[in-house]
Protein backbone atom coordinates (compact mmCIF):
# COMPACT_ATOMS: atom_id res chain seq x y z
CA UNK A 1 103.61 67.04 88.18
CA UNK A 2 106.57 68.95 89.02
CA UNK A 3 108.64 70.66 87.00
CA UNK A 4 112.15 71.47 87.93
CA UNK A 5 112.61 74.77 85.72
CA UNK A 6 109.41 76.07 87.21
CA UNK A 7 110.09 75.34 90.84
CA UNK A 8 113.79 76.97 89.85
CA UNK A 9 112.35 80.25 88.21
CA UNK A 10 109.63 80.35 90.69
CA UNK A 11 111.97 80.33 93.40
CA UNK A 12 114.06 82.30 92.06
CA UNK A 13 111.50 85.09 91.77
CA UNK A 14 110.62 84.62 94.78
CA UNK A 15 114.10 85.88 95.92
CA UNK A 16 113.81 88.96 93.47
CA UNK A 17 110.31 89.97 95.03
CA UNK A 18 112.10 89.61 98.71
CA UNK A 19 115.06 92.22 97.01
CA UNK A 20 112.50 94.75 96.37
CA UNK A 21 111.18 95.61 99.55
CA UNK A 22 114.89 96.56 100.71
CA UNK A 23 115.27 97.91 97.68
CA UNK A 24 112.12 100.30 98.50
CA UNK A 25 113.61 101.14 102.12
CA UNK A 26 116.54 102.41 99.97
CA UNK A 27 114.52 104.14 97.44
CA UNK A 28 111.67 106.09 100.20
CA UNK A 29 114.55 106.62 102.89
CA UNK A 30 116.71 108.79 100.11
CA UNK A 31 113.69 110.38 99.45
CA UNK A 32 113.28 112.04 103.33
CA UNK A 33 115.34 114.29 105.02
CA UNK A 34 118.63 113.14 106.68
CA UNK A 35 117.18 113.11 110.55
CA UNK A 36 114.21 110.74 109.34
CA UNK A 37 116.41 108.08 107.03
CA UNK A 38 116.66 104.88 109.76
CA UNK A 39 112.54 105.42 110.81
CA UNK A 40 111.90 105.32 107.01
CA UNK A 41 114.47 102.48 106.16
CA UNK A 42 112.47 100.68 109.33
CA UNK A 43 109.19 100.94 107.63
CA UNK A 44 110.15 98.87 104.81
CA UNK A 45 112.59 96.11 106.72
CA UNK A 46 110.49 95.39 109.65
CA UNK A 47 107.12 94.48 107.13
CA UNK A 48 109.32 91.60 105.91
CA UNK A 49 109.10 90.14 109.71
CA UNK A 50 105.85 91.17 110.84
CA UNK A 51 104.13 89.99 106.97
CA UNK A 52 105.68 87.38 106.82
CA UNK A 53 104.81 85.66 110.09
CA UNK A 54 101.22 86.84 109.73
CA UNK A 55 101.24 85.25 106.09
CA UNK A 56 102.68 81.71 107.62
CA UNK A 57 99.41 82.11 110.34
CA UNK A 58 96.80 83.13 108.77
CA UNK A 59 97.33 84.94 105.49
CA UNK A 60 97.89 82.92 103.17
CA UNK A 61 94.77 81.03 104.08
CA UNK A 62 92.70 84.22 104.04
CA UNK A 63 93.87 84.56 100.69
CA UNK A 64 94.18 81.69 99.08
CA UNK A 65 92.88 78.83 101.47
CA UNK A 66 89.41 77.79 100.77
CA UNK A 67 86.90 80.02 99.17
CA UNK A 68 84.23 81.06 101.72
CA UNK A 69 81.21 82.44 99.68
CA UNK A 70 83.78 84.82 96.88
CA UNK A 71 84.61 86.89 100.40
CA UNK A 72 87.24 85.17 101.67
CA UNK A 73 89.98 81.87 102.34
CA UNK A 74 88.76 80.08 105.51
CA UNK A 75 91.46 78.65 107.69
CA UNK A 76 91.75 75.22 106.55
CA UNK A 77 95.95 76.31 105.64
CA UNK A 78 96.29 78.43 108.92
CA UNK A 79 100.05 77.76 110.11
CA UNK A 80 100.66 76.16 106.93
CA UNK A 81 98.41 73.11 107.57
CA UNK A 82 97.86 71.29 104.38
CA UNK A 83 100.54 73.45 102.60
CA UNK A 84 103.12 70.77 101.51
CA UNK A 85 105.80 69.41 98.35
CA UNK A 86 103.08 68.48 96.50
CA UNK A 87 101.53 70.74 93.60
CA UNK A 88 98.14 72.62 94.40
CA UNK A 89 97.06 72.08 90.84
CA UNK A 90 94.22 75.04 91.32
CA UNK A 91 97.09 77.59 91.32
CA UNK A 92 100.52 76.30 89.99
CA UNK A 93 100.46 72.47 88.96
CA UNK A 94 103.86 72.45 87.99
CA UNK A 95 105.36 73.28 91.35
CA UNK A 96 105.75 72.77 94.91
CA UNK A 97 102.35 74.23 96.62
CA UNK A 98 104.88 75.72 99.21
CA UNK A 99 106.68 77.39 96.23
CA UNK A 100 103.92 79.30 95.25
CA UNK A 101 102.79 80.33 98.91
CA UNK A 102 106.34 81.69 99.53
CA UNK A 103 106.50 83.52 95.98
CA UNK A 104 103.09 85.03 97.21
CA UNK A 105 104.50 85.73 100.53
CA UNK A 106 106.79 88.65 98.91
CA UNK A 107 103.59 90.31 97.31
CA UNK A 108 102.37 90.25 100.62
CA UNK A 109 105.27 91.72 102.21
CA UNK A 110 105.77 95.07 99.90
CA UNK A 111 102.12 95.93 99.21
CA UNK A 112 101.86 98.32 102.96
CA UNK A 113 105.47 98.61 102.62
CA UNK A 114 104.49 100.82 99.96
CA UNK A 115 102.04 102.85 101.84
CA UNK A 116 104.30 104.03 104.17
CA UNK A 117 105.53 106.44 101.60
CA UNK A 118 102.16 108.61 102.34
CA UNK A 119 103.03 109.41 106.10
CA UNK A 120 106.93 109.43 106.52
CA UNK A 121 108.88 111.88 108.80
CA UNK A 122 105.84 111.52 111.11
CA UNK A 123 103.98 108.09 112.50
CA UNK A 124 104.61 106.36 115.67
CA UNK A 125 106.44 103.25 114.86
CA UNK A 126 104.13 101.29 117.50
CA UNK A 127 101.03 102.48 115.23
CA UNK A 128 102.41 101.13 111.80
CA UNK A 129 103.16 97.79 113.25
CA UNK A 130 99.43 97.78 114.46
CA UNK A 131 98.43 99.87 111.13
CA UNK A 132 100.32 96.58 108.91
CA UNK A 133 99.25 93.77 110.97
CA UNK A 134 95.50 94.45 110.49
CA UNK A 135 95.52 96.28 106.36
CA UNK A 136 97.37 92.89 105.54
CA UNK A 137 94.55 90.88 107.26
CA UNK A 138 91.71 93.21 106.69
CA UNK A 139 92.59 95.06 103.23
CA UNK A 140 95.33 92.83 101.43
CA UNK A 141 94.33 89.41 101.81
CA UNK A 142 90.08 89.84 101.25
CA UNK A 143 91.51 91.69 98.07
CA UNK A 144 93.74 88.97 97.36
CA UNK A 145 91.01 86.27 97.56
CA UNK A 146 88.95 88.25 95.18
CA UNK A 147 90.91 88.77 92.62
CA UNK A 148 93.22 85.84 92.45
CA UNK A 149 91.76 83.32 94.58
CA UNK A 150 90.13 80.71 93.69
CA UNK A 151 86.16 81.43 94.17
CA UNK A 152 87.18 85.08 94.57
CA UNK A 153 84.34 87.12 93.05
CA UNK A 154 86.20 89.14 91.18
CA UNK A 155 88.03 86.53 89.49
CA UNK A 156 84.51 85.18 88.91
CA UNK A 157 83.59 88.13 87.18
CA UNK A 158 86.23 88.02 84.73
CA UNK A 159 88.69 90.40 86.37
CA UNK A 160 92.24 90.60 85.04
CA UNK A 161 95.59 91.50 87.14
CA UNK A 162 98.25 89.41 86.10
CA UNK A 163 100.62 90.59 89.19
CA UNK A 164 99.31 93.64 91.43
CA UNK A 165 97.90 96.12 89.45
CA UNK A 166 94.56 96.69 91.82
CA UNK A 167 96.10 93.97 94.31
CA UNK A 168 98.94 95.26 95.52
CA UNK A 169 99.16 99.08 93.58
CA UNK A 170 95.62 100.42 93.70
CA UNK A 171 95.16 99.00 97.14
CA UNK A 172 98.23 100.43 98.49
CA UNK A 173 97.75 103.78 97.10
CA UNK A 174 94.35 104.25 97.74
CA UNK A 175 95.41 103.53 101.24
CA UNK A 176 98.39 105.82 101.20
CA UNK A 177 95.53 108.50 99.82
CA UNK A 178 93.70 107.81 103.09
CA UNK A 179 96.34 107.66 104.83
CA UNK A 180 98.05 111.24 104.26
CA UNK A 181 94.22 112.67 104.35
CA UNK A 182 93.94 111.63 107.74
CA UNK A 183 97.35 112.09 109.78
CA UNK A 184 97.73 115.76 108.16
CA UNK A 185 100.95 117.05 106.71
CA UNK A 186 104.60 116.88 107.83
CA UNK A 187 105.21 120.78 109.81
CA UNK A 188 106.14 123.59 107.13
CA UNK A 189 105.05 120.85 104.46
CA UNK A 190 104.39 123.16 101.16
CA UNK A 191 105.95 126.36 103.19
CA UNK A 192 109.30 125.27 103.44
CA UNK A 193 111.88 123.41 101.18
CA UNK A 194 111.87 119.26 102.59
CA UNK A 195 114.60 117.91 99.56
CA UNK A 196 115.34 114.14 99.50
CA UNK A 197 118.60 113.95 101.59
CA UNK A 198 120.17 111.38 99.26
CA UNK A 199 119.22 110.79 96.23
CA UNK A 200 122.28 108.52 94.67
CA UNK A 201 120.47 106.20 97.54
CA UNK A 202 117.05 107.14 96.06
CA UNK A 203 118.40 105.47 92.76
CA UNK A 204 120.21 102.48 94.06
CA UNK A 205 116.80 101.49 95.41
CA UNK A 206 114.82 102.09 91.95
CA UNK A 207 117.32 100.21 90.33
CA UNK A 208 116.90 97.23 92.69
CA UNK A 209 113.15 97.75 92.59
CA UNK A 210 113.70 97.90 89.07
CA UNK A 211 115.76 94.29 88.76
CA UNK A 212 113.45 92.97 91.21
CA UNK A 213 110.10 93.54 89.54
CA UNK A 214 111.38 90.75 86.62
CA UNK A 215 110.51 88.58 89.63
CA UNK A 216 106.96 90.44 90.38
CA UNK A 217 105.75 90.18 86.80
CA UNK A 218 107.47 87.66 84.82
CA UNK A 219 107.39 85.47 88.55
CA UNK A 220 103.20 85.54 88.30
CA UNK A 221 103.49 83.63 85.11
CA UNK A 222 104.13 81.17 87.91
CA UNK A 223 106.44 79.31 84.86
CA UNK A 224 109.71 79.10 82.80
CA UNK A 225 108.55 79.46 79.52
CA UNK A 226 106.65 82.09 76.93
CA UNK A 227 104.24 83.97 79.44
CA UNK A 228 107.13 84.73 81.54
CA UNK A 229 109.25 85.67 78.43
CA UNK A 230 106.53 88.13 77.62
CA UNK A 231 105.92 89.47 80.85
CA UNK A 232 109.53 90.22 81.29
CA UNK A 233 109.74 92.06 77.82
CA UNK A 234 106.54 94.38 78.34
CA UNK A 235 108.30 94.90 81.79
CA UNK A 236 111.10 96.50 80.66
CA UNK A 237 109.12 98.20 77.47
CA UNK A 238 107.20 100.22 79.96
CA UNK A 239 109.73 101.09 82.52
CA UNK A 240 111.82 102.42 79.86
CA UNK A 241 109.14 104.32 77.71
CA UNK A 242 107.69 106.09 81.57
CA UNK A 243 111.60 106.64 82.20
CA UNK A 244 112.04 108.63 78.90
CA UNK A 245 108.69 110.04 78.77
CA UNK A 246 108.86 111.50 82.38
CA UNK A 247 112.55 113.14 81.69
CA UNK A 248 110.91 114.68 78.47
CA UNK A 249 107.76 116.26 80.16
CA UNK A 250 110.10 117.48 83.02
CA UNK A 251 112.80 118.91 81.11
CA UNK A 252 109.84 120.81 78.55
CA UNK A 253 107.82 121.93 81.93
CA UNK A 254 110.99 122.65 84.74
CA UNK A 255 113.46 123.73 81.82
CA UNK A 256 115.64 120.56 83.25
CA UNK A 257 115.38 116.95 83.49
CA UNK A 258 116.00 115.65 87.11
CA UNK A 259 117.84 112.33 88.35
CA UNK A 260 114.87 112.16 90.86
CA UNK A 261 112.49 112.13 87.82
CA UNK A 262 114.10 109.68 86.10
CA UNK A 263 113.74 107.35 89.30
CA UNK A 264 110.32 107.90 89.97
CA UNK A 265 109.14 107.49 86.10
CA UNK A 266 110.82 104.32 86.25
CA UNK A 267 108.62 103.20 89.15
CA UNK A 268 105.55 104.78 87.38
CA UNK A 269 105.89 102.30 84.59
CA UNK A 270 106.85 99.65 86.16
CA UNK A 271 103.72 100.15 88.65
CA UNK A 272 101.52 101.18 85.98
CA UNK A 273 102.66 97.49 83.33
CA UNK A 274 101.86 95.08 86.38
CA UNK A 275 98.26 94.36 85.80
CA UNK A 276 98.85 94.04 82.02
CA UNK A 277 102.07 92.48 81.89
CA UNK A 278 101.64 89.00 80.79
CA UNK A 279 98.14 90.23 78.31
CA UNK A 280 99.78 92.53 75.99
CA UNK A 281 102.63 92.74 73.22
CA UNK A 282 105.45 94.94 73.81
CA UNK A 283 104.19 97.70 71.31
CA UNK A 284 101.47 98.49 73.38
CA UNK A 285 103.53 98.34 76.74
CA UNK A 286 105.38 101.20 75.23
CA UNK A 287 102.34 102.86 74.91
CA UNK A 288 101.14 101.66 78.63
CA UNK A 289 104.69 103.39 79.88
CA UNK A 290 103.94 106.37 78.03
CA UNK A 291 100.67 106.79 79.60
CA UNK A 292 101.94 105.65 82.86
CA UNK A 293 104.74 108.80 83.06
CA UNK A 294 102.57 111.41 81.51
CA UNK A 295 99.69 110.35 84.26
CA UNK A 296 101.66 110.21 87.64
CA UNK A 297 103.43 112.83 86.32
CA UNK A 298 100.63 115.03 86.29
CA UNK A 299 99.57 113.46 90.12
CA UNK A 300 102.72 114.76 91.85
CA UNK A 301 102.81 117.76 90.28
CA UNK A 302 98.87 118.84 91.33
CA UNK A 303 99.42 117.72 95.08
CA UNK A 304 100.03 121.03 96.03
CA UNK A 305 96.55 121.83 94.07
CA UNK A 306 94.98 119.68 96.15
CA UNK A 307 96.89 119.95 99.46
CA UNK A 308 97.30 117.02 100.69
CA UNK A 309 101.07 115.44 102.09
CA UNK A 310 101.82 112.47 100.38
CA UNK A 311 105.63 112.63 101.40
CA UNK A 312 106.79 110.14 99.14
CA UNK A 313 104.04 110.19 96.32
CA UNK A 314 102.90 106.68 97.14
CA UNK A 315 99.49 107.38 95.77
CA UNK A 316 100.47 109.57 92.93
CA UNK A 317 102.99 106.48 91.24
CA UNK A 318 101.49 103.30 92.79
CA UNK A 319 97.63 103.97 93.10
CA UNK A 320 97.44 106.08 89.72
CA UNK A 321 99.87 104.06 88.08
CA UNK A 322 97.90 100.55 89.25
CA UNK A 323 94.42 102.22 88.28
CA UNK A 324 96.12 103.25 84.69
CA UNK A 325 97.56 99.91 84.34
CA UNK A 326 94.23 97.89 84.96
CA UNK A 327 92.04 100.01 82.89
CA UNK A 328 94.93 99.56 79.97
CA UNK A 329 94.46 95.62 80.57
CA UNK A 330 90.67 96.42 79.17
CA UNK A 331 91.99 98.49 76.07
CA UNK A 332 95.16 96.16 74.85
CA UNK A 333 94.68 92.92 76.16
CA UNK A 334 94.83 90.44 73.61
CA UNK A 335 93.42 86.55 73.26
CA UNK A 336 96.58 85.82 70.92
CA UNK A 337 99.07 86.28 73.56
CA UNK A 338 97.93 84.91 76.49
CA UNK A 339 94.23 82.20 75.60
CA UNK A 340 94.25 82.70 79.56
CA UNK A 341 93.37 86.68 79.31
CA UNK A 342 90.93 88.20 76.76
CA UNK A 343 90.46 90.84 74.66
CA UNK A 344 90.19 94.33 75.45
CA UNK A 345 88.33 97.07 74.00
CA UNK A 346 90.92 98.16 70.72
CA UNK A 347 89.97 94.23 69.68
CA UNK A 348 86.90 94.66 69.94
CA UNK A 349 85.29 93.64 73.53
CA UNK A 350 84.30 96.95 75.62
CA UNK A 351 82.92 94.09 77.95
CA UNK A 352 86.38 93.37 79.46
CA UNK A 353 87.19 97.75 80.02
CA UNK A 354 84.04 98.13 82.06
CA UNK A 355 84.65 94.92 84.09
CA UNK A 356 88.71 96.12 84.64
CA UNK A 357 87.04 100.11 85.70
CA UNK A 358 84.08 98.12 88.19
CA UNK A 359 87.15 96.08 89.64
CA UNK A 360 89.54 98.69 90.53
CA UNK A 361 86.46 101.07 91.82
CA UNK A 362 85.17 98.68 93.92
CA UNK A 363 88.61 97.85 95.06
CA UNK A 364 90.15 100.97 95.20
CA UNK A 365 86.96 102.62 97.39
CA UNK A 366 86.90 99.56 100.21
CA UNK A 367 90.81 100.03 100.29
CA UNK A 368 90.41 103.92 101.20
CA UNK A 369 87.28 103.37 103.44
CA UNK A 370 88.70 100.37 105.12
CA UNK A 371 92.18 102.36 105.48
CA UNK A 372 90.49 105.31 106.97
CA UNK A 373 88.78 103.46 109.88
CA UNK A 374 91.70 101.46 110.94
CA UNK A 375 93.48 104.61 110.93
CA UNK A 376 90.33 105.80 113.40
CA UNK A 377 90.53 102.73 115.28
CA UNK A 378 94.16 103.11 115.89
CA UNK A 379 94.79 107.01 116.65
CA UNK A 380 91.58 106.07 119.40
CA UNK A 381 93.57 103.77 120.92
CA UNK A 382 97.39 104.84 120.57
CA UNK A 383 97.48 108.05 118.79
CA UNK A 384 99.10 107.70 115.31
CA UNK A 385 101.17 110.72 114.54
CA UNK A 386 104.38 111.65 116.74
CA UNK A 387 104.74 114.93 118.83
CA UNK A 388 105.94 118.38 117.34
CA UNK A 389 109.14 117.59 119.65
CA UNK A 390 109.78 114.34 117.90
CA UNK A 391 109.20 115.59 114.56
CA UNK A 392 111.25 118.79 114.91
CA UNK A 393 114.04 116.31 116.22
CA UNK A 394 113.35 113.39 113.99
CA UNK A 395 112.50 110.05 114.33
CA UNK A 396 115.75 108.37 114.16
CA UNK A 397 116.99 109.61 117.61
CA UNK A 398 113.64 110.03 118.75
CA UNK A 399 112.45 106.62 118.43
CA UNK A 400 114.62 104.08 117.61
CA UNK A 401 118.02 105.71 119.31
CA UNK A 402 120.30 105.92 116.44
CA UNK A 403 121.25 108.43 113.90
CA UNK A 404 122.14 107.68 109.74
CA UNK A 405 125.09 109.28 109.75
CA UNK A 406 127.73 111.11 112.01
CA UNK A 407 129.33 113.20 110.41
């Protein structure tokens, strides 16, 4: 039966999940330098149209439609068919099956959104609209239909991600991990200074990112009501508790505490509380954002270590912040708050940590393999990465004609 607060809050965060994927053009293009700010910006706004028209063909029904064996939707809700008013009471009985595809449609949309992050300032623009168009129907929506469709094995297992943590984070970052490993770092990368161009744009866009994951994780309680209270709460518990802890580690290891670090803890914990967000109490999602700045804090700073040119630290906030986050669902999940999660290991069942740590392994490895041959696939066919021309001029003038500013 339908309920008219739930269609209301579900559409609603619908809208909010939409907000965030401008609100990640915003927060990646401040991030770049000034002659690569409109080819950055595009990366974000143009996965809105290309994921959302493949989502209306084909997948949502890879995702959701139909189990096929655990693997996979089969096409029975291609174009929408069989997608109506009417609740689908296997996913949200208390709203308008349509409601919930078009909530899911955001996820969708943001999750290789966030990849780009790994290879800015230098991919063709024709080979990330390829790239998108076959992750989201090759990567995203199998991993979708394992872990929150229904039949998915994972979810058979016993899996928990209450809105993205291996879904959308680990399998984006993972991704953007294969991703910078294969196209090779920007020219001078490491050898010469490459300073975000603007960063009061760089936190314009965490703060909408930061309004619009209410939507992301109080939205998947797919509800008006006490799971979406909670999810809000331990939200904002770990956003703030990553904020403060990553302006504390910075200003005790740099001698300062930067507005860019404040920004990109905020993301950390918001990235890392997704999984657990509607299965724990807000004392432990203080803890969760704690862990959350501390780790990713630690990943950015040993990329040089390692040597690889993550431009915009996709991997080091969203896939070690989603891995963190799931693993945490196995340690503080608790029965009392949510009879639809379970307990993790502090109450007693190590059962549910080892199922969350064989979920986001198995997940996180066929994201990076799978990543790493359409990358192959692609540079074969069109060549991925831009000329030393183009990148010494930019992309913005290079490839799409216009320039950020004239000044």
């Amino acid at each position: 039966m339908i309920n008219n607060g739930d269609t209301a809050w579900l559409l609603m965060s619908a809208a909010l999940v939409m907000l965030m994927t401008p609100g990640l053009a915003l927060f990646y293009g401040g991030m770049v330098r000034r002659k690569n700010v409109l080819g950055t910006l595009m990366h974000s706004f143009s996965a809105i149209a290309i994921v959302s028209i493949q989502w209306m063909l084909v997948g949502y029904s890879l995702a959701f439609g139909p189990d096929v064996k655990g693997i996979i939707g089969n096409l029975d809700w291609a174009l929408l068919r069989n997608v109506g008013l009417l609740p689908n009471p296997a996913y949200a009985p208390t709203v308008p099956h349509l409601a919930f595809m078009i909530y899911q449609a955001m996820f969708a949309v943001i999750t290789p959104a966030l990849i780009s992050g790994a290879f800015a300032e230098r991919m063709k623009f024709s080979a990330y609209v390829i790239f998108v168009l076959l992750w989201s129907t090759l990567v995203y929506d199998p991993v979708a239909h394992w872990v929150w469709g229904v039949g998915g094995w994972l979810r058979y297992l016993g899996v928990l991600d209450f809105a993205g943590g291996i879904v959308v984070h680990a399998t984006s970052g993972l991704s953007a991990l294969a991703a910078a490993l294969y196209i090779g770092k920007r020219k001078g990368a490491f050898k010469e200074p490459m300073p975000p161009h603007n960063l009061p744009m760089t936190v314009i866009g965490a703060g909408i990112l930061w309004f619009g994951w209410f939507g992301f994780n109080a939205g998947s309680a797919l509800s008006a009501g006490q799971l979406s209270t909670l999810a809000f709460v331990t939200t904002h518990a770990a956003a703030v508790s990553a904020t403060a802890t990553w302006i504390l580690i910075e200003w005790l290891h740099r001698g300062r505490p930067t507005v860019f670090g404040a920004a990109t803890g905020s993301i950390a914990g918001l990235a890392t509380i997704t999984p657990a967000a509607g299965f724990v109490g807000p004392d432990s999602a203080l803890i969760i954002g704690t862990l959350a700045g501390a780790m990713c804090y630690a990943a950015l700073n040993l990329k040089p270590v390692f040597g690889y040119d993550d431009s915009l630290d996709a991997f080091g906030v969203h896939g070690i912040g989603g891995i963190t986050g799931t693993l945490c669902v196995g340690l503080f999940a608790t029965l009392a708050l949510n009879p639809a999660g379970a307990n993790g290991l502090f109450l007693g069942n190590a059962r549910q940590f080892y199922i969350q740590l064989g979920g986001v392994a198995v997940v996180a490895v066929y994201s990076f393999l799978a990543s790493l041959v359409l990358l192959k696939v692609i540079d074969m066919i069109a060549g991925l990465r831009v000329s030393e021309k183009i990148e010494d001029a930019g992309l913005d003038i290079s490839v799409h004609g216009e320039e950020g500013y004239y000044l």
